[in-house]
C-alpha atoms as a PDB file:
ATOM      1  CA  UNK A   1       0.000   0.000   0.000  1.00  0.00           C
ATOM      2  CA  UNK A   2       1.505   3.581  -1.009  1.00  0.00           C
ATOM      3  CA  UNK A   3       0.789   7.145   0.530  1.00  0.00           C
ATOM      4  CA  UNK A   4      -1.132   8.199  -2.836  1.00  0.00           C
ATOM      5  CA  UNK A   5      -3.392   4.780  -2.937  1.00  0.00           C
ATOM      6  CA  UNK A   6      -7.034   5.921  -3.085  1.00  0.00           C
ATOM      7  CA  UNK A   7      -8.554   5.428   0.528  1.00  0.00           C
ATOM      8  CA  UNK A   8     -10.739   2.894  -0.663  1.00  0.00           C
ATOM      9  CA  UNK A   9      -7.718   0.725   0.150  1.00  0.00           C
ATOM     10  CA  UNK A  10      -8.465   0.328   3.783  1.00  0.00           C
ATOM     11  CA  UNK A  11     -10.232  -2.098   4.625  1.00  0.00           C
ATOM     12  CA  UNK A  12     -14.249  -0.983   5.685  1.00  0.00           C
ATOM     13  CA  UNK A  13     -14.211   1.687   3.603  1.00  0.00           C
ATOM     14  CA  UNK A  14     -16.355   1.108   0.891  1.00  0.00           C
ATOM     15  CA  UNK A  15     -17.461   3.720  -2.084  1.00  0.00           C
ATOM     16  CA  UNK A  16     -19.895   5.316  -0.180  1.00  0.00           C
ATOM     17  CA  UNK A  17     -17.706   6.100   3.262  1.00  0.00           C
ATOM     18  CA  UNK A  18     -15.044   7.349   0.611  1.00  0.00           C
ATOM     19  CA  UNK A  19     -17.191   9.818  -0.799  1.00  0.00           C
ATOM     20  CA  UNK A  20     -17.800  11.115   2.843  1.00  0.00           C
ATOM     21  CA  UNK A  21     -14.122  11.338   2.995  1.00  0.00           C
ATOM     22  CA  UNK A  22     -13.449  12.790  -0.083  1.00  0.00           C
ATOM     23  CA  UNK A  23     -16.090  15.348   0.783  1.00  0.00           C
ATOM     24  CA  UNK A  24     -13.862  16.303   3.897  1.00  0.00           C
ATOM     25  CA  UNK A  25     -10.891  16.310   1.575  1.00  0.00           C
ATOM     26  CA  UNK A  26      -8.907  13.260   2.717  1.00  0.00           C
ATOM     27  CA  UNK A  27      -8.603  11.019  -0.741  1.00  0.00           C
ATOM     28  CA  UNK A  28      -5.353   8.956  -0.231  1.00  0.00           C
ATOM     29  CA  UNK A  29      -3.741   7.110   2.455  1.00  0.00           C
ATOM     30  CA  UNK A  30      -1.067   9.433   2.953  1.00  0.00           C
ATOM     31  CA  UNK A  31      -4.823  12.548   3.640  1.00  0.00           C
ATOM     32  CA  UNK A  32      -5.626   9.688   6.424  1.00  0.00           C
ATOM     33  CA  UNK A  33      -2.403   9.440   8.080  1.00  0.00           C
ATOM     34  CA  UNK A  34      -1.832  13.358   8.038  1.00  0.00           C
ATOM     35  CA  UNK A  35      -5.613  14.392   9.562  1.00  0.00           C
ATOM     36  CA  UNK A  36      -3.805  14.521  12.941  1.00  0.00           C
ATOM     37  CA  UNK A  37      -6.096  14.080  16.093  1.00  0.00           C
ATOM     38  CA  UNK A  38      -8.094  17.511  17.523  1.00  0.00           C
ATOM     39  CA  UNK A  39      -7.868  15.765  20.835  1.00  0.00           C
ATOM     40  CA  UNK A  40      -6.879  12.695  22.945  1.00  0.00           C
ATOM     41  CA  UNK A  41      -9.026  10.858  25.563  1.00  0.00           C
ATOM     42  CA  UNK A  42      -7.345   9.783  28.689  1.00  0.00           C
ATOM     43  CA  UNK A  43      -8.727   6.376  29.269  1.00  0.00           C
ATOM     44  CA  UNK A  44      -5.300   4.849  30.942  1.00  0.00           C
ATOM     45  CA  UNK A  45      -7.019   4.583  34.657  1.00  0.00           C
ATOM     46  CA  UNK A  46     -10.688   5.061  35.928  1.00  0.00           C
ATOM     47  CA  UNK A  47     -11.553   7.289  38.917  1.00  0.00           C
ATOM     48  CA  UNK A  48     -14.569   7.295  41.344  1.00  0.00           C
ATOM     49  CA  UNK A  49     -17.713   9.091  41.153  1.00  0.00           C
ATOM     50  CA  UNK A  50     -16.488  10.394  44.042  1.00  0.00           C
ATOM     51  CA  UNK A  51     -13.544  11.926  42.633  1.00  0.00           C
ATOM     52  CA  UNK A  52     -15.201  13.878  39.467  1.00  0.00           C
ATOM     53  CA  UNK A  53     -16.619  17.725  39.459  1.00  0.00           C
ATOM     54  CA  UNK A  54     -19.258  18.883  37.889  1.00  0.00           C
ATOM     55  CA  UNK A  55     -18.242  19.968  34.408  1.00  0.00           C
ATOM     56  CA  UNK A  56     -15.062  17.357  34.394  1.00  0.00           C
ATOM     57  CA  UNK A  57     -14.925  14.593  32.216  1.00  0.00           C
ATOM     58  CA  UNK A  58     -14.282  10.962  34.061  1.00  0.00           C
ATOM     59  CA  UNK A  59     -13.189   7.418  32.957  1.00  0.00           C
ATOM     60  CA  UNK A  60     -15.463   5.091  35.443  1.00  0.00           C
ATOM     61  CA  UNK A  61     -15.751   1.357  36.050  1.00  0.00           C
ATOM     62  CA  UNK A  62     -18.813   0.535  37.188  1.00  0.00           C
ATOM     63  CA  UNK A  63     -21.981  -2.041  37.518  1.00  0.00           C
ATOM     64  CA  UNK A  64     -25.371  -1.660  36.358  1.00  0.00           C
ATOM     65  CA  UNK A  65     -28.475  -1.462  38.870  1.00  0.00           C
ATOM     66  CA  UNK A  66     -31.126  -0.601  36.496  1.00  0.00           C
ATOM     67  CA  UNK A  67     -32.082   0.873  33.676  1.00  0.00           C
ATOM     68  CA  UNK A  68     -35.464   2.545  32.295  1.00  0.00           C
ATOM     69  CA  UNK A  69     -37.311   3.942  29.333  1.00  0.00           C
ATOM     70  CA  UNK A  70     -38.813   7.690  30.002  1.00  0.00           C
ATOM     71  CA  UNK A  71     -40.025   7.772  26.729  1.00  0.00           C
ATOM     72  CA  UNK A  72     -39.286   5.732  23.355  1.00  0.00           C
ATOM     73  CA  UNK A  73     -41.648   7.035  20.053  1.00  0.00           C
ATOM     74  CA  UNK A  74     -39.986   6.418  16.927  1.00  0.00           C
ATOM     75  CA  UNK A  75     -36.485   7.817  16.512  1.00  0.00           C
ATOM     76  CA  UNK A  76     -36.781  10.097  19.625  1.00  0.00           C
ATOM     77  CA  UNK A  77     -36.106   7.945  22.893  1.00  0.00           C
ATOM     78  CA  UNK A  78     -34.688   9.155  26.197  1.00  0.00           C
ATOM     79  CA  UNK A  79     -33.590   6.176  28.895  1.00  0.00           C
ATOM     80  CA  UNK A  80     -31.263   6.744  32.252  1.00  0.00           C
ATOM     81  CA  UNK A  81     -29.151   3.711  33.969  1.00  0.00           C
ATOM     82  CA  UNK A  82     -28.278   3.482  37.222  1.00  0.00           C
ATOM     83  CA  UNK A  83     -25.057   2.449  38.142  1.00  0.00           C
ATOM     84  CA  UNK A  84     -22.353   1.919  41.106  1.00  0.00           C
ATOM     85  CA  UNK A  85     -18.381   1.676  41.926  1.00  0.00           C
ATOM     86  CA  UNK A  86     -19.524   0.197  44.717  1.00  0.00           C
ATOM     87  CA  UNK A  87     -19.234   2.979  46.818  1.00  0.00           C
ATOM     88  CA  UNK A  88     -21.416   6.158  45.418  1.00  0.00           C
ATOM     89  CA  UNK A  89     -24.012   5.924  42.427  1.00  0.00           C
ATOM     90  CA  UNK A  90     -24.609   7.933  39.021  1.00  0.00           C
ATOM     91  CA  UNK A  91     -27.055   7.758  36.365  1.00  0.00           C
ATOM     92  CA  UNK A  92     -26.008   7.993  32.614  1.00  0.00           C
ATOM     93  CA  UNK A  93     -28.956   9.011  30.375  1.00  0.00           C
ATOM     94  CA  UNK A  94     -29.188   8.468  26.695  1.00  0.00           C
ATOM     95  CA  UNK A  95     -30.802  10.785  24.361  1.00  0.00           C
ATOM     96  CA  UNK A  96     -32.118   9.409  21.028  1.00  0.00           C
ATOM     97  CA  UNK A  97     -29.771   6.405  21.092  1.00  0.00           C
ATOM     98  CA  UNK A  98     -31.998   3.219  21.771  1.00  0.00           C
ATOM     99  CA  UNK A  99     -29.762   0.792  20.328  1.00  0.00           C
ATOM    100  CA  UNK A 100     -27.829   1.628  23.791  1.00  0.00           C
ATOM    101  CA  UNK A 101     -30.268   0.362  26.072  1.00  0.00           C
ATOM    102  CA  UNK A 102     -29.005  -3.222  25.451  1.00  0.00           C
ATOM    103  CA  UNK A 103     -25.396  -3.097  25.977  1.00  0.00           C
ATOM    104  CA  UNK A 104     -26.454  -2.321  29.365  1.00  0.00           C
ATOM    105  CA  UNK A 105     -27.871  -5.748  31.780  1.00  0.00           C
ATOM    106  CA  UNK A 106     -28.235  -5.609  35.597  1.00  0.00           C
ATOM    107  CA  UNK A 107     -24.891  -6.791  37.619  1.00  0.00           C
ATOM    108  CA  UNK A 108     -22.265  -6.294  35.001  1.00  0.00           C
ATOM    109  CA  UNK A 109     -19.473  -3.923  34.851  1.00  0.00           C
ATOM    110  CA  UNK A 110     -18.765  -1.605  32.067  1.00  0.00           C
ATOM    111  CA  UNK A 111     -16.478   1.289  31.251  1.00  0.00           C
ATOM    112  CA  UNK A 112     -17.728   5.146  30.850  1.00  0.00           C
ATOM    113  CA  UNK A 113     -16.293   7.869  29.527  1.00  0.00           C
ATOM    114  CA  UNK A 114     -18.171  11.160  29.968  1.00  0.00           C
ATOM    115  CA  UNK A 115     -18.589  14.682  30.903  1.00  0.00           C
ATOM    116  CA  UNK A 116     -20.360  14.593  34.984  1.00  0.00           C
ATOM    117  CA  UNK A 117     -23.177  17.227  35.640  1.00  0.00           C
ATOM    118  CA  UNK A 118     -23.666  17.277  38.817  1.00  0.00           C
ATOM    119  CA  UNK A 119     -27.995  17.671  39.475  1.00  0.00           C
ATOM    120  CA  UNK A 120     -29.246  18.104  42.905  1.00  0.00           C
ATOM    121  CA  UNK A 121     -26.454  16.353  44.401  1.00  0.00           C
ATOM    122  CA  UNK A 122     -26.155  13.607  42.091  1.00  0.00           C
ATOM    123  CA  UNK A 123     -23.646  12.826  39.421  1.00  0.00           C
ATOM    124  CA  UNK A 124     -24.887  12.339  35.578  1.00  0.00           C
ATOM    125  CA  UNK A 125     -23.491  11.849  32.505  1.00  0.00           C
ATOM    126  CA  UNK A 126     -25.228  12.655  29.188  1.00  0.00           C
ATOM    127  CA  UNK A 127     -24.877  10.296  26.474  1.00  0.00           C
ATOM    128  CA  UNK A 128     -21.584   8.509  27.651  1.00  0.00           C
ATOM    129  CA  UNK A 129     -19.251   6.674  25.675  1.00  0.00           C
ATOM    130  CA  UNK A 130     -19.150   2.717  26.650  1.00  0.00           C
ATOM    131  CA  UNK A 131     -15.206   1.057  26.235  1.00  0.00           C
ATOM    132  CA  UNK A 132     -13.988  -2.353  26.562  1.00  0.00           C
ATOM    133  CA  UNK A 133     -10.379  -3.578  28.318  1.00  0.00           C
ATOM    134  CA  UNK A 134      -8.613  -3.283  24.819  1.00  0.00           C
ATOM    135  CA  UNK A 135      -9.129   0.036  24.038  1.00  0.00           C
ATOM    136  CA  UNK A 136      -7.623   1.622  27.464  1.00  0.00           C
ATOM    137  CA  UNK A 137      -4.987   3.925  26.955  1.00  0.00           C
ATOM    138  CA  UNK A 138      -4.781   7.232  25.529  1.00  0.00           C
ATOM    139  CA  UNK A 139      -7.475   7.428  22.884  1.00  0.00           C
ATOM    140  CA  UNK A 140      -7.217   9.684  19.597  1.00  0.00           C
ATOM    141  CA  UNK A 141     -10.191  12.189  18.622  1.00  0.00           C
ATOM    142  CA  UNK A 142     -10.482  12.912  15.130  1.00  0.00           C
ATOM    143  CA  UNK A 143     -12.550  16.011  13.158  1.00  0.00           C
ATOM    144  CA  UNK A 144     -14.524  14.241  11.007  1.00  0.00           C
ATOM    145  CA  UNK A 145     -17.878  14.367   8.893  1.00  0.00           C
ATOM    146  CA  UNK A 146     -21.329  12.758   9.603  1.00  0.00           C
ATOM    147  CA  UNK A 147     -21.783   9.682   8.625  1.00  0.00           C
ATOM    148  CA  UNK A 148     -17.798   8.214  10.015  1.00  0.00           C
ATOM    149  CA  UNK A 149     -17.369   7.115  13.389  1.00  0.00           C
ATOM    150  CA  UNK A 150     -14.155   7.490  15.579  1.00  0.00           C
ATOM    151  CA  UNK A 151     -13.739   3.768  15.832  1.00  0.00           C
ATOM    152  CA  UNK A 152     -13.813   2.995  12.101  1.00  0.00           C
ATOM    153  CA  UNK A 153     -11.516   6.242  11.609  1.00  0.00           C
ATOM    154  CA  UNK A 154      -9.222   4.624  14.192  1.00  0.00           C
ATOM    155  CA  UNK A 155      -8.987   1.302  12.493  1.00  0.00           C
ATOM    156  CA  UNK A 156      -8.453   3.080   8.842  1.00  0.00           C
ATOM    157  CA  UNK A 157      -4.971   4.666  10.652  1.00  0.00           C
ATOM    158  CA  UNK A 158      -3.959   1.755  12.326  1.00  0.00           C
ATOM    159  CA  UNK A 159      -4.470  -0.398   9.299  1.00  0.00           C
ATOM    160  CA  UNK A 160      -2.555   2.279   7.170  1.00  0.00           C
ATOM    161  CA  UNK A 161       0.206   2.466   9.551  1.00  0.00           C
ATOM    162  CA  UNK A 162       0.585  -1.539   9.618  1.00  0.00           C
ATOM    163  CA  UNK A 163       0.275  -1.552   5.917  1.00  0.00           C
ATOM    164  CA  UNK A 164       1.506   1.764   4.119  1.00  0.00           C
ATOM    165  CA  UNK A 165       4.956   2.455   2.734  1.00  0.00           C
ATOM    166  CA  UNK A 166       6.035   5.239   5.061  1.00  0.00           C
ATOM    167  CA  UNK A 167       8.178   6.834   2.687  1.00  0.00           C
ATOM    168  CA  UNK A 168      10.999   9.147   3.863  1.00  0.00           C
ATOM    169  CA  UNK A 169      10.839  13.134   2.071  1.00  0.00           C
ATOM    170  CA  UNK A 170      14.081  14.219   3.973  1.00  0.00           C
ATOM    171  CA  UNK A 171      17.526  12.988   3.717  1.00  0.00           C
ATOM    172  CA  UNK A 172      19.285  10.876   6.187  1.00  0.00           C
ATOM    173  CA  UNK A 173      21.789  13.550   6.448  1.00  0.00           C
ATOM    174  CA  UNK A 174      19.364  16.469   7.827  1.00  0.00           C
ATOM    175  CA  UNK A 175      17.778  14.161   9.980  1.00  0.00           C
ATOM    176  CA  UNK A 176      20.431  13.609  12.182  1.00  0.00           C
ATOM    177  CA  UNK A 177      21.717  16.832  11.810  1.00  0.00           C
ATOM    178  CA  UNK A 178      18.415  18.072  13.028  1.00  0.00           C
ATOM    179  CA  UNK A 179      17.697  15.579  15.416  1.00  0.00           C
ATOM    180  CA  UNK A 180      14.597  15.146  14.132  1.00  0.00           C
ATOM    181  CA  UNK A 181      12.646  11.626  13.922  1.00  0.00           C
ATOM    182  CA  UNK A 182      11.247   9.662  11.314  1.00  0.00           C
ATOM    183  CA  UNK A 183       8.071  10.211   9.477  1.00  0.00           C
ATOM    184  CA  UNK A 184       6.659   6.972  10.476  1.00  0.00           C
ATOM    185  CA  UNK A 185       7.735   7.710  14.019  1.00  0.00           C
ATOM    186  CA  UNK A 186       6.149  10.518  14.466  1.00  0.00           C
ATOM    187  CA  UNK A 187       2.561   9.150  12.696  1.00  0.00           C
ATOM    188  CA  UNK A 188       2.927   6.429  15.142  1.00  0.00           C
ATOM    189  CA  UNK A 189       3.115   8.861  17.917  1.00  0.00           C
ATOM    190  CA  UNK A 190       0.675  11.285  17.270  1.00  0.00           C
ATOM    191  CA  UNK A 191      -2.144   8.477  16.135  1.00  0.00           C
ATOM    192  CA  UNK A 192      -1.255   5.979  18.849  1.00  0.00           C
ATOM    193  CA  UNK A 193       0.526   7.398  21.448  1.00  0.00           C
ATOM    194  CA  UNK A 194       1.790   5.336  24.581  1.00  0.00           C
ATOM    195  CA  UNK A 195       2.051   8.044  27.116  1.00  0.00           C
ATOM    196  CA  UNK A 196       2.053  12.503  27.095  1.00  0.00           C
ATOM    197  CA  UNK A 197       5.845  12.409  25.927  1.00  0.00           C
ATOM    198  CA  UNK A 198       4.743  10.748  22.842  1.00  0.00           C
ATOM    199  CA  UNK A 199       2.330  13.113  21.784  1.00  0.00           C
ATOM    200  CA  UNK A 200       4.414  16.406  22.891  1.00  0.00           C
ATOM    201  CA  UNK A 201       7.761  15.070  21.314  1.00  0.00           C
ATOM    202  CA  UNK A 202       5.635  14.080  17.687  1.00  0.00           C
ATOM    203  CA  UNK A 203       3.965  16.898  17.682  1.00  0.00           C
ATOM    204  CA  UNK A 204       7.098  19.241  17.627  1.00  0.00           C
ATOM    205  CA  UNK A 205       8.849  17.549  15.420  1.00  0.00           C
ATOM    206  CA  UNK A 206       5.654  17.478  12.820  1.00  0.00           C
ATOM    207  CA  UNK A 207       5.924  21.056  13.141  1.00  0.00           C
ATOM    208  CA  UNK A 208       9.856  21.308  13.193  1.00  0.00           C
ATOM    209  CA  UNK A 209       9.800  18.793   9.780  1.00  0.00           C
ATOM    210  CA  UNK A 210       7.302  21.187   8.208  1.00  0.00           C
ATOM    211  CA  UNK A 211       9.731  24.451   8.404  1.00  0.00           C
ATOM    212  CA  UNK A 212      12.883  22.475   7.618  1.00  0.00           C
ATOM    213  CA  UNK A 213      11.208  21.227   4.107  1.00  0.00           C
ATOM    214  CA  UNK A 214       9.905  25.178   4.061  1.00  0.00           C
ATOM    215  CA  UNK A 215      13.638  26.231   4.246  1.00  0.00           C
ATOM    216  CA  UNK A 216      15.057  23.538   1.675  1.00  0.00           C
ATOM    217  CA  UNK A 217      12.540  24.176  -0.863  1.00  0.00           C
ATOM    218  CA  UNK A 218      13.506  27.782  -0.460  1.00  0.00           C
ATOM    219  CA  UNK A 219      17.230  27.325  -0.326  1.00  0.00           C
ATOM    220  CA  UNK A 220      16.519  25.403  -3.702  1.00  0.00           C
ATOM    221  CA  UNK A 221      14.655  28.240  -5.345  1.00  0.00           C
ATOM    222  CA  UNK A 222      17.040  30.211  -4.522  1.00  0.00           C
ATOM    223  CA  UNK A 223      19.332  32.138  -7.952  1.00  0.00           C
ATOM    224  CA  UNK A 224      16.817  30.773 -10.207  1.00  0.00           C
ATOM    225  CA  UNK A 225      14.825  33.120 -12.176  1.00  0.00           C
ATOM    226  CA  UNK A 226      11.186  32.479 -13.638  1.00  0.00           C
ATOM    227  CA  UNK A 227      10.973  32.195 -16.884  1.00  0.00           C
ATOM    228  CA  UNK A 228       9.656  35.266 -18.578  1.00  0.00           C
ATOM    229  CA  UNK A 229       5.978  35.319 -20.198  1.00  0.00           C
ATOM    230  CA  UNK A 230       5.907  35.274 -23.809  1.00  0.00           C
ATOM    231  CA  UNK A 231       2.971  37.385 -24.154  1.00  0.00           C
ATOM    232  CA  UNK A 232       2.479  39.560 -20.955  1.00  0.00           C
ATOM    233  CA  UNK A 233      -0.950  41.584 -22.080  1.00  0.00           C
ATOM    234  CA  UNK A 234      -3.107  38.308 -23.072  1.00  0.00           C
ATOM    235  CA  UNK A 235      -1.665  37.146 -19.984  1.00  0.00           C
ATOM    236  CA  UNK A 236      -2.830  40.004 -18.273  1.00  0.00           C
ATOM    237  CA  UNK A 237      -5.882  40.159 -20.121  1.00  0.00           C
ATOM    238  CA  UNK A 238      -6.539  36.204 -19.037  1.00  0.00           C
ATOM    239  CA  UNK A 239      -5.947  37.046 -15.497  1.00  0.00           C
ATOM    240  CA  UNK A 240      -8.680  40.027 -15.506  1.00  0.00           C
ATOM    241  CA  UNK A 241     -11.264  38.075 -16.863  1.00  0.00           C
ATOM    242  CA  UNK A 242     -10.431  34.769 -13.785  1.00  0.00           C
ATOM    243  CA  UNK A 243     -10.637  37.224 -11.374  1.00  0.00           C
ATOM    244  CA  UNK A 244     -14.120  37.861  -9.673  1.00  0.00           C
ATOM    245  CA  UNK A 245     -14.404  41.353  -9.088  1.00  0.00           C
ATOM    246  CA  UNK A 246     -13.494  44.605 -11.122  1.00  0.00           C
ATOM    247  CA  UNK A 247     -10.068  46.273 -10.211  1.00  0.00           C
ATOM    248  CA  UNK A 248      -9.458  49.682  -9.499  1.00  0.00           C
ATOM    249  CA  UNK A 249      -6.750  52.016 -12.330  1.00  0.00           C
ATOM    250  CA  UNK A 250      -4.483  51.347  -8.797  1.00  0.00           C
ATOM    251  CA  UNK A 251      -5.181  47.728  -8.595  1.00  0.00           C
ATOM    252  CA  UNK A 252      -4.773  46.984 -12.674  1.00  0.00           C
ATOM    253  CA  UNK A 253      -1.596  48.966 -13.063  1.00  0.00           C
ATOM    254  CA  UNK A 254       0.251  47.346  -9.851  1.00  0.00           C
ATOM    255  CA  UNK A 255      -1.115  44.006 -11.646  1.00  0.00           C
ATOM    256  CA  UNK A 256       0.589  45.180 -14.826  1.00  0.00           C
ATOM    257  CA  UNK A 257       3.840  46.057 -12.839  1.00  0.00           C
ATOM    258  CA  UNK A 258       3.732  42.290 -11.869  1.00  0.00           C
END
């Protein structure tokens, strides 16, 4: 698998999930690799209810007592479950997700992931995010349209890291003389990091790799001289008519000048 392969590639992306994805401009492997996470979820260790502010978002473990319908008519449904760390209780409520209500049976554990409210002394979570054993760790977030969950986003990098010819753009040479890591290093950091250090150290050499490639493309510009156009008024004349409002006499002769 190359960087330019069409996304379609990846396995669970069919034709109509790469449309969504071309809509959001990512078209190629190398589009997937470079739409960096917005955010990361720290799932590493869960806390008690105890423990968590309204307003804060909390990893929990805990084990269903109940669970009820308020309402359910047609796509609009609202249900709350009640559930324990054994010590304190909190009741997540799901809004217009009904296909929830069954991952949820009395006496087993699961793991949350929400922002608390705190409502007349008792802790809530809206619409909470259910995880299983494998996934703990740091968690990427990705921006990404309708239709394309975070899960099947995260298995489209993963497979394209596994799979993908990480191809090198800078030499050896300024590498180590920048002390900069590897391309594929640094996707495998920012996408699935292991700990903080891994996202802080990727993402400033991301940033650092970005101005050195700035400067050499420069440096290689540099004591050449554009060629000269062959016919500079239908050039000009071409130019005017792209352009999608009228010019002022100020605008048209600094546009001549150029």
């Amino acid at each position: 698998m190359l960087l330019n392969d069409d996304i379609s590639r990846i396995k669970g992306i069919g034709s109509i999930r790469a449309k969504k994805l071309n809509d959001a401009g990512i078209f190629c492997i190398e589009d997937v690799l470079k739409n960096f996470p917005i955010e990361y979820r720290d799932i590493r260790s869960t806390i008690e209810i105890k423990d968590v502010a309204g307003g804060e978002y909390g990893f929990f473990k805990l084990k269903t007592v109940n669970k009820k319908w308020n309402y359910l008519r047609g796509a609009k449904s609202l249900f709350y479950v009640k559930l324990s760390d054994g010590k304190n209780e909190l009741y997540a409520n799901y809004f217009n997700q009904s296909y929830m209500f069954s991952r949820f049976n009395e006496g087993e554990e699961v793991l949350l992931y929400g922002r608390a409210a705190i409502k007349k002394g008792r802790c809530e979570l809206n619409n909470p995010h259910i995880y299983n054993e494998k996934e703990v760790g740091i968690l990427s977030i990705y921006k990404l349209p309708p239709g394309i969950t975070q899960k099947l986003y995260r298995d489209a990098v993963l497979e394209a890291l596994k799979c993908a010819y990480l191809a090198e753009d800078i030499s050896k040479e300024a590498l180590l003389h920048c002390g900069l890591m590897k391309i594929s290093d640094i996707y495998i950091k920012l996408h699935k990091p292991i700990n903080d250090e891994d996202i802080k150290t990727a993402s400033k050499n991301a940033a650092l790799r970005e101005m050195l490639k700035y400067t050499l493309s420069l440096k290689g510009l540099s004591g050449k001289t554009a060629p000269a156009l062959k016919n500079k008024e239908a050039a000009y004349k071409e130019y005017l008519s792209d352009i999608e409002f009228i010019p002022t006499d100020a605008q048209k002769r600094a546009m001549k000048e150029i």
